[in-house]
Protein backbone atom coordinates (compact mmCIF):
# COMPACT_ATOMS: atom_id res chain seq x y z
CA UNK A 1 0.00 0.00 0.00
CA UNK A 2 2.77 2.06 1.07
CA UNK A 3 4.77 1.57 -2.13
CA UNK A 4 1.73 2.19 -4.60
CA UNK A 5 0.99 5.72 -2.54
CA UNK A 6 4.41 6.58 -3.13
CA UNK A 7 3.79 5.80 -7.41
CA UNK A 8 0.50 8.18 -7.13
CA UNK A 9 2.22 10.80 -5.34
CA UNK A 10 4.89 10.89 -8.50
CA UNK A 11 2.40 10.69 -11.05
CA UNK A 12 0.53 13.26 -9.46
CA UNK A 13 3.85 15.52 -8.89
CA UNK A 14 4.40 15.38 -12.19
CA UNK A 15 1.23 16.55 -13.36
CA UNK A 16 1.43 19.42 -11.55
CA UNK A 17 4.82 20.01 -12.80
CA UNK A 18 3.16 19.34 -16.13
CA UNK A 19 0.49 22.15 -15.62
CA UNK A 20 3.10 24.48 -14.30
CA UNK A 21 5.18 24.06 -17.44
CA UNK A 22 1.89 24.81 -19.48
CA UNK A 23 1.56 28.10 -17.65
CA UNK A 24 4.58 29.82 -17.93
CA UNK A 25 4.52 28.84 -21.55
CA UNK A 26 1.61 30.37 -21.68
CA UNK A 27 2.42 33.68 -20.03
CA UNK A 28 5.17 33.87 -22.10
């Protein structure tokens, strides 16, 4: 359980990374 929270928390991390990215592309 502890090891698949861990994988969500990435994948979720990264998303947000993801959307971050998007933004400042987009304020450029």
């Amino acid at each position: 359980a502890n090891g698949r929270r861990v994988i969500v928390d990435s994948t979720v991390d990264v998303s947000v990374l993801m959307r971050i990215l998007q933004g400042l592309e987009m304020l450029r």
